[in-house]
PDB file of N, CA and C in Angstrom:
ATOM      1  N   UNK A   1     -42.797  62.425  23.624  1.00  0.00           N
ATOM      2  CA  UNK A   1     -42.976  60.992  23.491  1.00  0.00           C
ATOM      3  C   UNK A   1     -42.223  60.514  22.240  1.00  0.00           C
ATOM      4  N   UNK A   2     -41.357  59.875  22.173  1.00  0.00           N
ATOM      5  CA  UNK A   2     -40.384  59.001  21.530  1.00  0.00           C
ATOM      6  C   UNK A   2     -41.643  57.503  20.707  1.00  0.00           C
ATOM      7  N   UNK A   3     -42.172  57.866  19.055  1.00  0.00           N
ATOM      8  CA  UNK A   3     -42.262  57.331  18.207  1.00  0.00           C
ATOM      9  C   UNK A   3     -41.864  56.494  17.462  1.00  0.00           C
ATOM     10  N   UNK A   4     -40.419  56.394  17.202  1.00  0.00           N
ATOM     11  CA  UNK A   4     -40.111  56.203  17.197  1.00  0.00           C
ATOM     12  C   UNK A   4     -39.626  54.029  17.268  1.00  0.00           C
ATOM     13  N   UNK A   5     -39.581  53.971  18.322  1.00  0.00           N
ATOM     14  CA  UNK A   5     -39.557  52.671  18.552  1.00  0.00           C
ATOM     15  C   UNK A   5     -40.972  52.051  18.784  1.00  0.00           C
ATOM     16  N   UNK A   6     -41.967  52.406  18.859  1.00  0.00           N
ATOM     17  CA  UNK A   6     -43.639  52.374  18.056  1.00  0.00           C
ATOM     18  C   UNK A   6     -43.322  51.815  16.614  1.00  0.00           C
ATOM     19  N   UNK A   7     -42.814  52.492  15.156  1.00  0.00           N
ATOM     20  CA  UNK A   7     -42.540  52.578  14.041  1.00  0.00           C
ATOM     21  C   UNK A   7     -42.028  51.560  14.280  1.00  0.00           C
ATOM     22  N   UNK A   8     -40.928  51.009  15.152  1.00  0.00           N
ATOM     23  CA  UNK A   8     -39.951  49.874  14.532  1.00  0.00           C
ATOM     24  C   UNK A   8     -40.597  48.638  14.792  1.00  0.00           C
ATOM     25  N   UNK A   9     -41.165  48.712  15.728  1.00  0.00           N
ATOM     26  CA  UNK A   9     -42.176  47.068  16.923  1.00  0.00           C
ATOM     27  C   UNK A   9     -43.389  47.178  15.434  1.00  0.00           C
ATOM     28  N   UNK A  10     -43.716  48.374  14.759  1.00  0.00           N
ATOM     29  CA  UNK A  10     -44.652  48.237  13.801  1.00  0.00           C
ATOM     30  C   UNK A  10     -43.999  47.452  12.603  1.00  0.00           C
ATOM     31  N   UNK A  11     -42.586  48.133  12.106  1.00  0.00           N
ATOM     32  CA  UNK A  11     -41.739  47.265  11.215  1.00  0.00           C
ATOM     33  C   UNK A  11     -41.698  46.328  10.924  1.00  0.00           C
ATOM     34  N   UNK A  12     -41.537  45.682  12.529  1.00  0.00           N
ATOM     35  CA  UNK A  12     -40.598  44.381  12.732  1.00  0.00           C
ATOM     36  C   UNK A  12     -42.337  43.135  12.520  1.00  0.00           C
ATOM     37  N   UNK A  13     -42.883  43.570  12.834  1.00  0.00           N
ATOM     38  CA  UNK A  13     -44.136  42.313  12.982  1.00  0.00           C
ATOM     39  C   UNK A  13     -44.853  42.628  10.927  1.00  0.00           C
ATOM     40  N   UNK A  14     -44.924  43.641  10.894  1.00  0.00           N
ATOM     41  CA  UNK A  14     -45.584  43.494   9.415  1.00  0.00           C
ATOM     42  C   UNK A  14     -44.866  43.120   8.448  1.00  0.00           C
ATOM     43  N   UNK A  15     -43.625  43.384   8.343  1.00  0.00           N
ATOM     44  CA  UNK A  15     -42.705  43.426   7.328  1.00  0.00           C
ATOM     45  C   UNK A  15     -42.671  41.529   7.230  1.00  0.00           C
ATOM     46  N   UNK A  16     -42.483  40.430   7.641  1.00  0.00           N
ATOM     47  CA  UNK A  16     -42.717  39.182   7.521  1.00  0.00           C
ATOM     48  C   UNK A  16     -43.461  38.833   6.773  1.00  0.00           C
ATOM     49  N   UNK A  17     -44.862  39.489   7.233  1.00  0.00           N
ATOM     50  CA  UNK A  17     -46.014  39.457   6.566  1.00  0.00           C
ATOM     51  C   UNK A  17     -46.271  39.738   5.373  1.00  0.00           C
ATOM     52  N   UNK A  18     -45.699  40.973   5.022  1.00  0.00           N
ATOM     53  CA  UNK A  18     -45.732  41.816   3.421  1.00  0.00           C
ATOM     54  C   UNK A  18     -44.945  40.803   2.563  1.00  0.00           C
ATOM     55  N   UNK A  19     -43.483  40.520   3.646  1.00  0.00           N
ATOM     56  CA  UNK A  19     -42.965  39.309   2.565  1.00  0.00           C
ATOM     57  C   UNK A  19     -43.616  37.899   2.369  1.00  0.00           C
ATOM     58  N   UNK A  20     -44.286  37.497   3.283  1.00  0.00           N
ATOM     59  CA  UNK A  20     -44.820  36.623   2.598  1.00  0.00           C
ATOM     60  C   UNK A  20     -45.855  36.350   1.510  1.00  0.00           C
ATOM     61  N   UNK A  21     -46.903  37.223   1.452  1.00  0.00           N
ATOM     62  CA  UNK A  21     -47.902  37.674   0.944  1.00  0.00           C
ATOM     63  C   UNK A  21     -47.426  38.207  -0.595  1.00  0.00           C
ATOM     64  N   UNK A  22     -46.470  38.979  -0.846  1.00  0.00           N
ATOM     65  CA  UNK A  22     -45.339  39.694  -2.180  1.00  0.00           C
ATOM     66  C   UNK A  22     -44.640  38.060  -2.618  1.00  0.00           C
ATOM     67  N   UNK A  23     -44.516  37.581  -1.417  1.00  0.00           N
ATOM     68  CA  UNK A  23     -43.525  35.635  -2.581  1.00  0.00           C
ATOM     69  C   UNK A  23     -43.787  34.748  -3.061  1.00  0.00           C
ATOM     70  N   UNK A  24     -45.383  34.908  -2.226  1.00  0.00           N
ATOM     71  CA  UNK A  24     -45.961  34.107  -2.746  1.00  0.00           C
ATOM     72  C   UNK A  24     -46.803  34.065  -4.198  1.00  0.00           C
ATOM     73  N   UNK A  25     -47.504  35.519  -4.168  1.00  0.00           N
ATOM     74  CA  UNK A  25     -47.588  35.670  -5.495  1.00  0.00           C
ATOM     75  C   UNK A  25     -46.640  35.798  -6.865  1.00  0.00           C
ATOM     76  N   UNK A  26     -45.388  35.927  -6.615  1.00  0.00           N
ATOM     77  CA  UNK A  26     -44.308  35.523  -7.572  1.00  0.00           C
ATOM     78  C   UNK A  26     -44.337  34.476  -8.118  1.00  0.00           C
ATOM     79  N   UNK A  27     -44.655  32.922  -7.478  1.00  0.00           N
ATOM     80  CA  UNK A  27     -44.399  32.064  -7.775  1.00  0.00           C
ATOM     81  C   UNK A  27     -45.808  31.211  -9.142  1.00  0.00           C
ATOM     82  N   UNK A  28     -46.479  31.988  -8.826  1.00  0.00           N
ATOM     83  CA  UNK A  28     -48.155  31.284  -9.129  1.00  0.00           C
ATOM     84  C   UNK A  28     -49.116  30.051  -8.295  1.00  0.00           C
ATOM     85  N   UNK A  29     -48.835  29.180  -8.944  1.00  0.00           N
ATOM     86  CA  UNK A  29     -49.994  28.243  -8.479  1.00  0.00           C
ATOM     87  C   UNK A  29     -49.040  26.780  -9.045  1.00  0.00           C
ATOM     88  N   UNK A  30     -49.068  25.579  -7.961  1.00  0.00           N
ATOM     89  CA  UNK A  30     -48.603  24.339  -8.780  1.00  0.00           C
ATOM     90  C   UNK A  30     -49.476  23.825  -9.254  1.00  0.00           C
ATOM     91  N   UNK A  31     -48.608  22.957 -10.206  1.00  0.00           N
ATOM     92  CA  UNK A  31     -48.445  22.216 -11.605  1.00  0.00           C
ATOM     93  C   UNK A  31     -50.327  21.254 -10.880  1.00  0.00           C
ATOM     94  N   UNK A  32     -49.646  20.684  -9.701  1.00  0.00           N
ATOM     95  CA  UNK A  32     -51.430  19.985  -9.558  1.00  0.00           C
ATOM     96  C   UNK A  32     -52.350  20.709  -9.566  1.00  0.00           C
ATOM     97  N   UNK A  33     -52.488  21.950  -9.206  1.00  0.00           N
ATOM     98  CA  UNK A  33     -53.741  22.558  -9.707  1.00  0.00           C
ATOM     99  C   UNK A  33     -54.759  22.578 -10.452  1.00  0.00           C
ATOM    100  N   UNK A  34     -54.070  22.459 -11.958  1.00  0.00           N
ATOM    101  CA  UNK A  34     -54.505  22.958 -13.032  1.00  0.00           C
ATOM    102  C   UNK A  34     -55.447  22.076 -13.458  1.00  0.00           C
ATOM    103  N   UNK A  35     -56.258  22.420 -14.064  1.00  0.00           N
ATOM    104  CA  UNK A  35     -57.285  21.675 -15.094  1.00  0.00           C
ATOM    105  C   UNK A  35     -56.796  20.931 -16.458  1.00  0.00           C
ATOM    106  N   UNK A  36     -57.488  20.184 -16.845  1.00  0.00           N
ATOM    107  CA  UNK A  36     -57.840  19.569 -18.290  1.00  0.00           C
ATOM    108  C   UNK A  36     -58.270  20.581 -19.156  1.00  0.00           C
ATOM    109  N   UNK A  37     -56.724  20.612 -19.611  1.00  0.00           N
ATOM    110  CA  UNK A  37     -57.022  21.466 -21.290  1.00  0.00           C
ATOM    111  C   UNK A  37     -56.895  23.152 -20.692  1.00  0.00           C
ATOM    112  N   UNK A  38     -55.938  23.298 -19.790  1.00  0.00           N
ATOM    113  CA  UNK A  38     -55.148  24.391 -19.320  1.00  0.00           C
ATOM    114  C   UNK A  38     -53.637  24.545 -19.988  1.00  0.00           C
ATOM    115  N   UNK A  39     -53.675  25.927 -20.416  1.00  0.00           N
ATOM    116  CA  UNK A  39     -51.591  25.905 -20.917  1.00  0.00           C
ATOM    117  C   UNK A  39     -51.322  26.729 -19.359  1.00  0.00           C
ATOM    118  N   UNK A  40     -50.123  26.254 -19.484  1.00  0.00           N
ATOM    119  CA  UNK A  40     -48.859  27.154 -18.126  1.00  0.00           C
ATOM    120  C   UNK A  40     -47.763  27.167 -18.737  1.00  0.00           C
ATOM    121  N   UNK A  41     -46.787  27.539 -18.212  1.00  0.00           N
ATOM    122  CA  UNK A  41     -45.725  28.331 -18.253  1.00  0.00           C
ATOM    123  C   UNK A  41     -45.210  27.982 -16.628  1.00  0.00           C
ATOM    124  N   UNK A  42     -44.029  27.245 -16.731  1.00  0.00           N
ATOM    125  CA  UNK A  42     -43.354  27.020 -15.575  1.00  0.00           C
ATOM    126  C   UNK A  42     -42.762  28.087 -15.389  1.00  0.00           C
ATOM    127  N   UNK A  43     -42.938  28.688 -14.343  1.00  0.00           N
ATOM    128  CA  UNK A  43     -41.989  29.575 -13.270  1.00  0.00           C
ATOM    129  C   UNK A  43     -40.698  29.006 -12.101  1.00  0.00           C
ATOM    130  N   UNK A  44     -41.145  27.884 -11.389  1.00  0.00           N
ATOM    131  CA  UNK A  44     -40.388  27.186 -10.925  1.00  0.00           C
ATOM    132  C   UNK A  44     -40.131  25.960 -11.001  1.00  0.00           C
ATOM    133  N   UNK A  45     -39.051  25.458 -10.544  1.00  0.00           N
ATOM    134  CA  UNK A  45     -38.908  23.618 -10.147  1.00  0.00           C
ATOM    135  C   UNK A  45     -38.350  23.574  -9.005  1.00  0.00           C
ATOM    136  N   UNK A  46     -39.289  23.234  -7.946  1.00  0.00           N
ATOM    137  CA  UNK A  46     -38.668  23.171  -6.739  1.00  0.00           C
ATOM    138  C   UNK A  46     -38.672  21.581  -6.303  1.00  0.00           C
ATOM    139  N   UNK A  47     -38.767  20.841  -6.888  1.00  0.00           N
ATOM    140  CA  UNK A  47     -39.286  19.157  -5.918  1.00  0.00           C
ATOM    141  C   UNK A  47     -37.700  18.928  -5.931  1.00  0.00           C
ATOM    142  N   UNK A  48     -37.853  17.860  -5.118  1.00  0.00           N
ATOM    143  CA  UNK A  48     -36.621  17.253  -4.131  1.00  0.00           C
ATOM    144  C   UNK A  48     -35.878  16.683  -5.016  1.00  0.00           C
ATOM    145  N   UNK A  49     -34.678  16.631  -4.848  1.00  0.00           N
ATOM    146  CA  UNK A  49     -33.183  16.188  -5.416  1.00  0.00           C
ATOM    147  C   UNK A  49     -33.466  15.418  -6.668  1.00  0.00           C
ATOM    148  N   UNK A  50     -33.372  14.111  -6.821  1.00  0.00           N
ATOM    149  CA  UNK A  50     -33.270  13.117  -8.133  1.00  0.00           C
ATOM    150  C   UNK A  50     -35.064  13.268  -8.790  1.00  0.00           C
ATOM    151  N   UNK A  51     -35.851  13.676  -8.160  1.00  0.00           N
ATOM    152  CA  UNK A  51     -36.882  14.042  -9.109  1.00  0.00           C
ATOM    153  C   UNK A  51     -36.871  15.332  -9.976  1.00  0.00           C
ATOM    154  N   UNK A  52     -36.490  16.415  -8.880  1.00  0.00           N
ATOM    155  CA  UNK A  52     -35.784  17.706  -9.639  1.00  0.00           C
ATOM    156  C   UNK A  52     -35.039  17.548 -10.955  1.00  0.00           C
ATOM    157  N   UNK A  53     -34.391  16.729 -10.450  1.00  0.00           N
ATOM    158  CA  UNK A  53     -33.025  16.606 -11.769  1.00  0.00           C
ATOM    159  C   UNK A  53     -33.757  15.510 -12.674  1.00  0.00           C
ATOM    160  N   UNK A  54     -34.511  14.824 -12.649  1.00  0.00           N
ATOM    161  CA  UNK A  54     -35.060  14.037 -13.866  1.00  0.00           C
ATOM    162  C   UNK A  54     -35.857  14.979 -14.585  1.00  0.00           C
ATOM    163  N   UNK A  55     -36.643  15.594 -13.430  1.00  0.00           N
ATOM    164  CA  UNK A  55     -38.134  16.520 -14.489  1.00  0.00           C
ATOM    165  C   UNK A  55     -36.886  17.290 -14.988  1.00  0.00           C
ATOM    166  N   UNK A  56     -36.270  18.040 -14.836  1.00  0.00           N
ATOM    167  CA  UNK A  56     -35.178  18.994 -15.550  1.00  0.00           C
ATOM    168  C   UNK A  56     -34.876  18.713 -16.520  1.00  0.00           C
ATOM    169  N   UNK A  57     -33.957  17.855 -16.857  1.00  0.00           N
ATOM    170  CA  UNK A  57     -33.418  16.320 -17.950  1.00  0.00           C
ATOM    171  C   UNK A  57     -34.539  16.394 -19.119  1.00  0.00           C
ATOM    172  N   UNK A  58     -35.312  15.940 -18.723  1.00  0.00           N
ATOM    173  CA  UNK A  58     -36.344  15.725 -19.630  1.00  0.00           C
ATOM    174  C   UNK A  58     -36.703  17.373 -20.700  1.00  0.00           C
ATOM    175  N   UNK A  59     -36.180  18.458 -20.026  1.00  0.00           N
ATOM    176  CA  UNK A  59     -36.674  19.764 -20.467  1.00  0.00           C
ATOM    177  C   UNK A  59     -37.734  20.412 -19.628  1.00  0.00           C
ATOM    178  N   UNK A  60     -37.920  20.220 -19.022  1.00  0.00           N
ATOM    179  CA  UNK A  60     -39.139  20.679 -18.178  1.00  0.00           C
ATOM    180  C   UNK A  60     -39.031  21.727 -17.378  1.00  0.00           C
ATOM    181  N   UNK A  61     -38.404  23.112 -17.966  1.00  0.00           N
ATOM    182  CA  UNK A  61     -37.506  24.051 -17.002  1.00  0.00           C
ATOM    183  C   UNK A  61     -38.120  24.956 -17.018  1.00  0.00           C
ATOM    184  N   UNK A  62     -37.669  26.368 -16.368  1.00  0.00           N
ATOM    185  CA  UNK A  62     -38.273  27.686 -16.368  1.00  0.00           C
ATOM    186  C   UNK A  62     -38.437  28.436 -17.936  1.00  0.00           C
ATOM    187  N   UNK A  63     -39.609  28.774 -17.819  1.00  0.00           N
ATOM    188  CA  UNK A  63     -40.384  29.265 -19.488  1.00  0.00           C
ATOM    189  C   UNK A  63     -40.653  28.024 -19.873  1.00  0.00           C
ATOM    190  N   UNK A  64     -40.968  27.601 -19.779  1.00  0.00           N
ATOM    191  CA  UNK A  64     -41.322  25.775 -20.672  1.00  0.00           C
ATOM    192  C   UNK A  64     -42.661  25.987 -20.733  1.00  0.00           C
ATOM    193  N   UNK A  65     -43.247  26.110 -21.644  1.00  0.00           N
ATOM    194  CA  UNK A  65     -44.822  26.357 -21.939  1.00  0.00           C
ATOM    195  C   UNK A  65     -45.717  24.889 -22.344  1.00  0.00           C
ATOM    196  N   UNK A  66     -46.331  24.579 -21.632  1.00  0.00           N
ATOM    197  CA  UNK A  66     -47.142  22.916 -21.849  1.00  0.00           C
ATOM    198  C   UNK A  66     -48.946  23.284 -21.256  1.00  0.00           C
ATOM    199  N   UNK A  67     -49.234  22.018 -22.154  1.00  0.00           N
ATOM    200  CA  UNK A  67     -50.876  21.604 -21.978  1.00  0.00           C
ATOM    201  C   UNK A  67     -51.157  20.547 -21.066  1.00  0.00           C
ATOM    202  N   UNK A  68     -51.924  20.586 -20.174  1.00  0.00           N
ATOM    203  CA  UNK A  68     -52.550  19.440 -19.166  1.00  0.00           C
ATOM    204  C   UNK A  68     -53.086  19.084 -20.311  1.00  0.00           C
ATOM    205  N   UNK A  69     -52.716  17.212 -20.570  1.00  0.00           N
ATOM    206  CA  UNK A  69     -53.667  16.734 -21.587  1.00  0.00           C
ATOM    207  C   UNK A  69     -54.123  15.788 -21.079  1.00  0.00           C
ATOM    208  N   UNK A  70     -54.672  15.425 -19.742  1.00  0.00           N
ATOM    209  CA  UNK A  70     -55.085  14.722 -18.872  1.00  0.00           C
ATOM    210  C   UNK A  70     -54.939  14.164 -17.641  1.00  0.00           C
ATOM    211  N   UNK A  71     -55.989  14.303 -16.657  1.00  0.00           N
ATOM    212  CA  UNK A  71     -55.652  13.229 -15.109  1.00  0.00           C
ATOM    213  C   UNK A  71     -56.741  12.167 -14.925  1.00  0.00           C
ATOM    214  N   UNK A  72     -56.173  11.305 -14.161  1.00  0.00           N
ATOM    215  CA  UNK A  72     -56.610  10.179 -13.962  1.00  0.00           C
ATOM    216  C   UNK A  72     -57.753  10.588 -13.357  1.00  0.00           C
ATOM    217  N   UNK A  73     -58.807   9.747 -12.857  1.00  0.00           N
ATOM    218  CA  UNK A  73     -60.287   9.957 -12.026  1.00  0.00           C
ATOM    219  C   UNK A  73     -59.739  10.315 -10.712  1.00  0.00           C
ATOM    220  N   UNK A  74     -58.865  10.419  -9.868  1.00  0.00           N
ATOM    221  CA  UNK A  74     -58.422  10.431  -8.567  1.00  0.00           C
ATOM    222  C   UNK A  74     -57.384  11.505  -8.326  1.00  0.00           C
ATOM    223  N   UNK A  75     -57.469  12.269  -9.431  1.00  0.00           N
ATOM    224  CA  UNK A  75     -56.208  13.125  -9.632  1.00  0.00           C
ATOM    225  C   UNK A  75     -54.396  12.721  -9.663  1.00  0.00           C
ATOM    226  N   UNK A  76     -54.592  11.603  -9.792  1.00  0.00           N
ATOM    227  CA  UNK A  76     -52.560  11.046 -10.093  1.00  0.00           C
ATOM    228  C   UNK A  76     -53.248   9.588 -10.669  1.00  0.00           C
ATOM    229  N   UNK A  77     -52.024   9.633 -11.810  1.00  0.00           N
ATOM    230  CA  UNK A  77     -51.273  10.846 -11.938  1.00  0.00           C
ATOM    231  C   UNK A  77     -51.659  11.408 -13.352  1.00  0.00           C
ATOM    232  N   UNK A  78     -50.917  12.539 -13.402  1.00  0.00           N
ATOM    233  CA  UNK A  78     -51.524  13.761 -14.753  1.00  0.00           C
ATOM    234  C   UNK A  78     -50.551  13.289 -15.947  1.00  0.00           C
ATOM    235  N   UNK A  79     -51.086  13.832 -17.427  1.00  0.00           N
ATOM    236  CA  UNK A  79     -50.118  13.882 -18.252  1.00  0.00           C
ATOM    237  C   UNK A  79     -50.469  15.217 -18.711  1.00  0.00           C
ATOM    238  N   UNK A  80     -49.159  15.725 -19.134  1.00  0.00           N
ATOM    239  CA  UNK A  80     -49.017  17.130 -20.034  1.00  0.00           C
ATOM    240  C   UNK A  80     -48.109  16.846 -21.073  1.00  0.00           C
ATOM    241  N   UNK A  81     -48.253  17.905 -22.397  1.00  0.00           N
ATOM    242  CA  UNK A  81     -47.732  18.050 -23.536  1.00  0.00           C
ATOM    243  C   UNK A  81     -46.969  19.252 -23.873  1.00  0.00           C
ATOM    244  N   UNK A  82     -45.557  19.038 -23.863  1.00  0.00           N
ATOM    245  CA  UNK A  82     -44.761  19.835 -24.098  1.00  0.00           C
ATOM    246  C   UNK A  82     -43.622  19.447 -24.815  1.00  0.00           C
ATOM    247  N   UNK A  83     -43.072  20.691 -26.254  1.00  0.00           N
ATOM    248  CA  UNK A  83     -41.856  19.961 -26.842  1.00  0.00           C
ATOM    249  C   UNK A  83     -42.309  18.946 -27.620  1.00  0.00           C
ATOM    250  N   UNK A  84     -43.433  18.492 -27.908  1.00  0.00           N
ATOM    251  CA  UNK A  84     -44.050  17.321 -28.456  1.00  0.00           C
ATOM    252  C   UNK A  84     -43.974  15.691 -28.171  1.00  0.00           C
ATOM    253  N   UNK A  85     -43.689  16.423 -26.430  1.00  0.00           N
ATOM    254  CA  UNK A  85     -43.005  15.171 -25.020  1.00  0.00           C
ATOM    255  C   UNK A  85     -44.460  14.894 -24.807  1.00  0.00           C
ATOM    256  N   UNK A  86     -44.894  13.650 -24.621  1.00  0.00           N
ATOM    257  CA  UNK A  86     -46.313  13.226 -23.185  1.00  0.00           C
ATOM    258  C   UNK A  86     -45.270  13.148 -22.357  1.00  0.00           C
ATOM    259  N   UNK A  87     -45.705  13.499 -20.540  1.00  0.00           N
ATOM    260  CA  UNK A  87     -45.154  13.197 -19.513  1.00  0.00           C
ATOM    261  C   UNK A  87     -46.101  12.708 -18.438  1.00  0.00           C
ATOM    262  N   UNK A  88     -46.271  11.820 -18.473  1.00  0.00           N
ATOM    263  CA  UNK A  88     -46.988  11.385 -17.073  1.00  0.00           C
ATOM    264  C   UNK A  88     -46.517  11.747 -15.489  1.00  0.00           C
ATOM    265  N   UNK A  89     -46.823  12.842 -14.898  1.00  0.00           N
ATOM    266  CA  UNK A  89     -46.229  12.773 -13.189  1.00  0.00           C
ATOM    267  C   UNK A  89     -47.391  12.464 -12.550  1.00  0.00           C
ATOM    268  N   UNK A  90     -46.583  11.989 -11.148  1.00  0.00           N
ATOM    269  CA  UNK A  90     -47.534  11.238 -10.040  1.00  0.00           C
ATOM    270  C   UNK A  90     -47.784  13.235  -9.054  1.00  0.00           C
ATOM    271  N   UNK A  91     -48.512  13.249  -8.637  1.00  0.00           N
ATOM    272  CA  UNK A  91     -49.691  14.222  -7.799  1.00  0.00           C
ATOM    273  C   UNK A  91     -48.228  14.930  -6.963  1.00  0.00           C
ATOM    274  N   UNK A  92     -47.440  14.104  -6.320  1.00  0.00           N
ATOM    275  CA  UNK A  92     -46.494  14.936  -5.759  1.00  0.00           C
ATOM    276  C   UNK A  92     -45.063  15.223  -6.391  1.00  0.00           C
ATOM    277  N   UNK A  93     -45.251  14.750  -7.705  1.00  0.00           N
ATOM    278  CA  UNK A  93     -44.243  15.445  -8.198  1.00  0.00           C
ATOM    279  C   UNK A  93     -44.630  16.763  -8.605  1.00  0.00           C
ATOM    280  N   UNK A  94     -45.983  16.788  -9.610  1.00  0.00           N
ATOM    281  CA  UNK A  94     -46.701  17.962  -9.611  1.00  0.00           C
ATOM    282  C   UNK A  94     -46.555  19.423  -9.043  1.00  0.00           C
ATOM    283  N   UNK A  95     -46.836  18.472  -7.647  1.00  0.00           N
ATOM    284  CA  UNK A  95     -46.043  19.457  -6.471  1.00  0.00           C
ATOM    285  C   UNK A  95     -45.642  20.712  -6.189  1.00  0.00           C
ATOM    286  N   UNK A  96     -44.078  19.947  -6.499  1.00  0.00           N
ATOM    287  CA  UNK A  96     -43.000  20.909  -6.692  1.00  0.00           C
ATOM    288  C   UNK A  96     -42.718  21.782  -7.893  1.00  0.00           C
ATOM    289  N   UNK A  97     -43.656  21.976  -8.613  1.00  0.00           N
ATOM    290  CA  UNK A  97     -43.587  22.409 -10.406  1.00  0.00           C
ATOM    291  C   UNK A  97     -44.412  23.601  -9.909  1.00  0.00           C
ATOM    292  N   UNK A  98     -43.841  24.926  -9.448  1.00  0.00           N
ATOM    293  CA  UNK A  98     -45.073  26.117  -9.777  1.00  0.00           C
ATOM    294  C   UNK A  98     -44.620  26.704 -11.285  1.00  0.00           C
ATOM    295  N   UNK A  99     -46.014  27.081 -11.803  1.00  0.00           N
ATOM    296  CA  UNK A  99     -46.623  27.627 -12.775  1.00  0.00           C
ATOM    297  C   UNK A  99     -47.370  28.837 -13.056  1.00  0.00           C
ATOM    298  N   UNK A 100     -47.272  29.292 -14.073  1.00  0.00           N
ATOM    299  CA  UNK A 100     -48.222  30.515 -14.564  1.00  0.00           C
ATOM    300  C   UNK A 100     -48.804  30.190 -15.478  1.00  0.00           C
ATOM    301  N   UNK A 101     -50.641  29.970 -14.929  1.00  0.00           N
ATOM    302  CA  UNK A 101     -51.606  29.347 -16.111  1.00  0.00           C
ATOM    303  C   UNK A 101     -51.487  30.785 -17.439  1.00  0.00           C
ATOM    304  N   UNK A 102     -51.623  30.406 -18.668  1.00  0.00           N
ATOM    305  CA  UNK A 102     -51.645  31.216 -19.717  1.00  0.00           C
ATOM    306  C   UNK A 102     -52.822  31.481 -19.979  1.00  0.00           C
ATOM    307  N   UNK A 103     -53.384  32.971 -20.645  1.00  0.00           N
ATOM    308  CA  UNK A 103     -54.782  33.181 -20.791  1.00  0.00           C
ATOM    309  C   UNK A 103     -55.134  32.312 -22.126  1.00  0.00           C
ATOM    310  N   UNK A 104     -56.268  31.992 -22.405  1.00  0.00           N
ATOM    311  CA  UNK A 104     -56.533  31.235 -22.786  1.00  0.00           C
ATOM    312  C   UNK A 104     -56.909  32.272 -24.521  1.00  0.00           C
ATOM    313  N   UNK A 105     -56.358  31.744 -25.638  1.00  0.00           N
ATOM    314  CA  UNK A 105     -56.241  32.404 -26.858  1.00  0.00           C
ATOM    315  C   UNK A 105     -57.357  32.283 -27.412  1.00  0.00           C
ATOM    316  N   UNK A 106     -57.714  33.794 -28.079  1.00  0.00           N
ATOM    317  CA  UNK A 106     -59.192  34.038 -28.190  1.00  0.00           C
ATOM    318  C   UNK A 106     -59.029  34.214 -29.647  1.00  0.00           C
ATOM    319  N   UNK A 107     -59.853  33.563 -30.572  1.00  0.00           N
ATOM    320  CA  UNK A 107     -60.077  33.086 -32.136  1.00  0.00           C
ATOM    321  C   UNK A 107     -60.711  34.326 -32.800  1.00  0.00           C
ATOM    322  N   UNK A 108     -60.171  34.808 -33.635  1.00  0.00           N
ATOM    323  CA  UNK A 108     -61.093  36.012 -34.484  1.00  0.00           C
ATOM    324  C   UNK A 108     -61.910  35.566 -35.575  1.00  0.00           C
TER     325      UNK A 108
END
């Protein structure tokens, strides 16, 4: 009995899966997520064309380390502190901003 092509029909259906599950954790969690009085660390900027390129502009790039320093009662839109920038974004610009929340620094 030829195994063989068993192994590959096994390949072909999990391997999608593994990748999705492995890319997604690369990326972290977006920028709307986060809480009041959370630091992150941008990992990505993915939002669409002329918003991309403004949040960019401004500095807002990969490694950029900032504080949620507030959201509105309705969640949009948020401000964060970075660079010694306030930035106000609306909920779907947020969006497109994944992040890596930072552990939170413990006082001796």
């Amino acid at each position: 009995m030829n195994y063989y092509w068993l192994l590959a029909v096994i390949l072909v259906i999990i391997s999608p899966i593994y990748f999705f599950i492995v890319s997604a954790g690369d990326q972290g969690m977006r920028l709307s997520e986060l809480k009041v009085g959370k630091e992150a660390e941008v990992t990505a900027v993915k939002a669409d064309g002329a918003v991309r390129r403004r949040i960019m502009d401004m500095g807002l790039i990969k490694g950029t380390r900032f504080t949620v320093v507030r959201v509105a009662p309705l969640g949009d839109p948020m401000e964060i502190l970075f660079k010694g920038l306030h930035l106000a974004l609306r909920k779907n610009e947020a969006e497109g901003i994944w992040v890596a929340e930072q552990p939170e620094k413990v006082s001796e």
